[in-house]
Protein backbone atom coordinates (compact mmCIF):
# COMPACT_ATOMS: atom_id res chain seq x y z
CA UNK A 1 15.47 -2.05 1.17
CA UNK A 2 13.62 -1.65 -1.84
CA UNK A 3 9.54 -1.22 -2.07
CA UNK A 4 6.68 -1.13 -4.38
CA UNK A 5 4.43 1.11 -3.84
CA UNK A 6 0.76 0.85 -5.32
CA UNK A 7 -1.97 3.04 -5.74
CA UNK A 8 -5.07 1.29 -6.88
CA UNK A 9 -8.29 2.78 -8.57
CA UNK A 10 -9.09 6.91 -8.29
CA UNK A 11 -6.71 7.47 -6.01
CA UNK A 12 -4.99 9.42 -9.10
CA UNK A 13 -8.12 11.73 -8.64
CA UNK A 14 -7.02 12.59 -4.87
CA UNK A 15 -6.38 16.26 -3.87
CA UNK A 16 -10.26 16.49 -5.70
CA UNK A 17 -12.32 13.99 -5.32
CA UNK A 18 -14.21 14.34 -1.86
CA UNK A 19 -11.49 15.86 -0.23
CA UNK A 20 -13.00 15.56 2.83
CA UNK A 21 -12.79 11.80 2.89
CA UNK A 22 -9.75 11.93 1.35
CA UNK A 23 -7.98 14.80 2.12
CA UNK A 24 -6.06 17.37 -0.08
CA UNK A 25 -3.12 15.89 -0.69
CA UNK A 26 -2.67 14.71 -4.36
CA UNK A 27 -1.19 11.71 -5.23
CA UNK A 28 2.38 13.08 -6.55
CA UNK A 29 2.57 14.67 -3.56
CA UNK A 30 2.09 11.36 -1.24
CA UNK A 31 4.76 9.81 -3.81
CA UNK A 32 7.70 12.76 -3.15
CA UNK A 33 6.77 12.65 0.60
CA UNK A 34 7.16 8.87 0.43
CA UNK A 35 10.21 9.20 -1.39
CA UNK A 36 11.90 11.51 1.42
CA UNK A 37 10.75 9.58 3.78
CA UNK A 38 12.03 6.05 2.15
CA UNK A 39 15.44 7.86 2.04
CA UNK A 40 15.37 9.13 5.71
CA UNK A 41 14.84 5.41 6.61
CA UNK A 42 17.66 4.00 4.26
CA UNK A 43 15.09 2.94 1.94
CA UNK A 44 14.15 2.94 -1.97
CA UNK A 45 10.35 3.31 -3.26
CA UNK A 46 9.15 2.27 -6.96
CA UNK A 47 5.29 4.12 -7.01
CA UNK A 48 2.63 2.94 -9.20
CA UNK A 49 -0.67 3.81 -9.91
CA UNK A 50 -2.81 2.18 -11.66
CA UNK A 51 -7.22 2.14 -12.17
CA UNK A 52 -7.01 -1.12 -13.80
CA UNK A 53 -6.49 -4.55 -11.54
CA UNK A 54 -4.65 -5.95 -14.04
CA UNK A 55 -1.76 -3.41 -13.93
CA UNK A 56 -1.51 -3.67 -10.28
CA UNK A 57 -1.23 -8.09 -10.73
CA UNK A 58 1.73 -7.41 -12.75
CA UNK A 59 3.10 -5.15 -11.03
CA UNK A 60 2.60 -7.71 -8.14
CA UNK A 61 4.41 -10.42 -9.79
CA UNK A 62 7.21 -8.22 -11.59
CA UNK A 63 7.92 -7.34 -7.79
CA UNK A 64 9.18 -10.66 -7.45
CA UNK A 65 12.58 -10.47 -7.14
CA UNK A 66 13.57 -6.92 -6.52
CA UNK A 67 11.15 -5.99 -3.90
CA UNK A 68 11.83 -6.63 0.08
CA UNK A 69 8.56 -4.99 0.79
CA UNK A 70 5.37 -3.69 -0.86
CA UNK A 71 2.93 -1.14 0.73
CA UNK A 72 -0.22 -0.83 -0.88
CA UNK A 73 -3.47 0.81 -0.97
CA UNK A 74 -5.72 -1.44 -2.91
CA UNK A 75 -9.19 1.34 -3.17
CA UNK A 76 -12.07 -0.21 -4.14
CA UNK A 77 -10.66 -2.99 -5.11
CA UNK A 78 -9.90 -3.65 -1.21
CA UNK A 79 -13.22 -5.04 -1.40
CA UNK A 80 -14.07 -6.72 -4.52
CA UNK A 81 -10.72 -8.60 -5.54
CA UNK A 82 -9.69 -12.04 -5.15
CA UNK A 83 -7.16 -11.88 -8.15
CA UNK A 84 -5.06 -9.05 -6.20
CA UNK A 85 -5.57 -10.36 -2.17
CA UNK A 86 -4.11 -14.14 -4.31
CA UNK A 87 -1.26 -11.74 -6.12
CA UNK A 88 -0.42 -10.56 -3.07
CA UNK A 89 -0.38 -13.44 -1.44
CA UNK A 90 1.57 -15.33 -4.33
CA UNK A 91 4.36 -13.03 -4.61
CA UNK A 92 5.83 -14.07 -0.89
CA UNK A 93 6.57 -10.25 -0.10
CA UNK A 94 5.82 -8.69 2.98
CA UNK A 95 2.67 -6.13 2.23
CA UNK A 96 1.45 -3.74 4.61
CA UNK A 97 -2.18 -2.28 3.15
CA UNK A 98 -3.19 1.45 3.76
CA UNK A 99 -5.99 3.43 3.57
CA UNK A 100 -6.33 7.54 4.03
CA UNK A 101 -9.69 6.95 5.46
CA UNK A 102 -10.47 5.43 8.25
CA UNK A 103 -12.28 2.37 6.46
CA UNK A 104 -13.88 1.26 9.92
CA UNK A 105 -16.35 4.28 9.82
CA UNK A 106 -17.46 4.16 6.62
CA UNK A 107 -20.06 2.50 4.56
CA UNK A 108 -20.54 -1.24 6.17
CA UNK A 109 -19.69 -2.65 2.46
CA UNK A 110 -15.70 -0.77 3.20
CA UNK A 111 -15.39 -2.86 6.42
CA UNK A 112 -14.35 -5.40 4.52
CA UNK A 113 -10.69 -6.11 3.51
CA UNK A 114 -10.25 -9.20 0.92
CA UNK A 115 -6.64 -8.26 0.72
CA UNK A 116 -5.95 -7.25 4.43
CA UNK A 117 -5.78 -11.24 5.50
CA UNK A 118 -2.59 -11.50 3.46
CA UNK A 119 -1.08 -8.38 4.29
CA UNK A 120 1.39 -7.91 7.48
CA UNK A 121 -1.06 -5.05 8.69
CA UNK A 122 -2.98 -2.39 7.61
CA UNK A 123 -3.21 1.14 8.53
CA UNK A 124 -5.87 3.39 7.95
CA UNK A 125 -7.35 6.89 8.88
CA UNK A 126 -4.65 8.63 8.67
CA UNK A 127 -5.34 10.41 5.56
CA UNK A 128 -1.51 10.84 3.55
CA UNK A 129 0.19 10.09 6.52
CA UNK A 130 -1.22 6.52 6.45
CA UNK A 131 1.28 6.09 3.79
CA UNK A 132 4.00 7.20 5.80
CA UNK A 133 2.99 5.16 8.66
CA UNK A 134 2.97 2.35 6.82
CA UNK A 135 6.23 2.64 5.30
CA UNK A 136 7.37 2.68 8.93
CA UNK A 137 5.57 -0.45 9.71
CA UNK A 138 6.65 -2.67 6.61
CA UNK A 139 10.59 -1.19 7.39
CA UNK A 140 9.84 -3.01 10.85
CA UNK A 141 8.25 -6.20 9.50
CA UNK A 142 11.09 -6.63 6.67
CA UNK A 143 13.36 -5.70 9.07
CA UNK A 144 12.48 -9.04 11.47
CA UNK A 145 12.09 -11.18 8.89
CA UNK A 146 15.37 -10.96 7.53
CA UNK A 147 16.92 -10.88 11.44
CA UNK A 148 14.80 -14.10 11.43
CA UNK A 149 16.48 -15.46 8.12
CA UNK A 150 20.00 -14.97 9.69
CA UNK A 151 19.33 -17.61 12.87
C-alpha cells in the first residue's frame, strides 16, 4: 500500500514554532517515524511538504495513480481552501486528515474543516502521534475498500 503524505503550510517550522501547541517534534522527525511505522504495517509513504497550496494540488493530482491512500494535514489551509478540500475530493483516494492539535479547543475560526467533509476521518490532538494514528486509520479504510472491490 502506497501513501502520500502532506504537510501543508508552517508545519516545516514545527519542533519551534509554539511548541506548546504543537509539540517538539520536528517535521523530519514525524516523516522517519512515519516511515517505520508505514513499514511495520506493510506499507510505503511518499512525504511532502509544502507552504504553498499549489504544490500540495499537484501533488494531489500526481497521486493519481500510484497512491492507495493519502493522509494529510492541510494547516491553515484546513480552513480557508476550497481548491485543496475539491483536489482531494477529485483525486478518488481515500484521505484521512490530521491535526497535532486538538483543533476542537482552539480558536472558534479552527473548528472549521473545509477539507474534513471529503476526507475518510480526521484525527486530531494527538500532537505527532496524530500522524501515526492516522496512518493506522487510512491502512483500515483502504484496507475495506479494496475487500469491498473483490465482492
Amino acid at each position: 500500500m502506497n501513501v502520500l503524505v502532506l504537510h501543508g503550510p508552517n508545519l516545516n517550522l514545527l519542533g519551534q514554532r509554539e511548541p506548546d501547541i504543537y509539540g517538539k517534534t520536528t517535521l523530519g522527525e514525524i516523516d522517519s517515524q512515519l516511515t517505520k511505522r508505514a513499514k511495520e504495517l506493510g506499507m510505503t509513504v511518499r512525504c511532502i511538504q509544502s507552504n504553498h497550496e499549489g504544490v500540495l494540488i499537484d501533488a494531489l493530482h500526481d497521486a493519481i495513480g500510484w497512491a492507495d491512500g493519502i493522509l494529510i494535514n492541510p494547516g491553515g489551509f484546513t480552513h480557508t481552501s476550497v481548491a485543496l478540500r475539491d483536489a482531494i475530493a477529485a483525486t478518488g483516494i481515500p484521505t484521512v486528515e490530521v491535526h497535532l492539535s486538538n483543533v476542537a479547543a482552539r480558536e472558534s475560526f479552527r473548528r472549521r474543516s473545509i477539507t474534513a467533509g471529503v476526507c475518510a476521518g480526521q484525527i486530531s490532538g494527538f500532537g505527532a502521534h496524530s500522524y501515526q494514528l492516522g496512518l493506522i486509520g487510512l491502512k483500515e479504510v483502504v484496507g475495506s475498500r479494496k475487500s469491498e472491490e473483490n465482492r
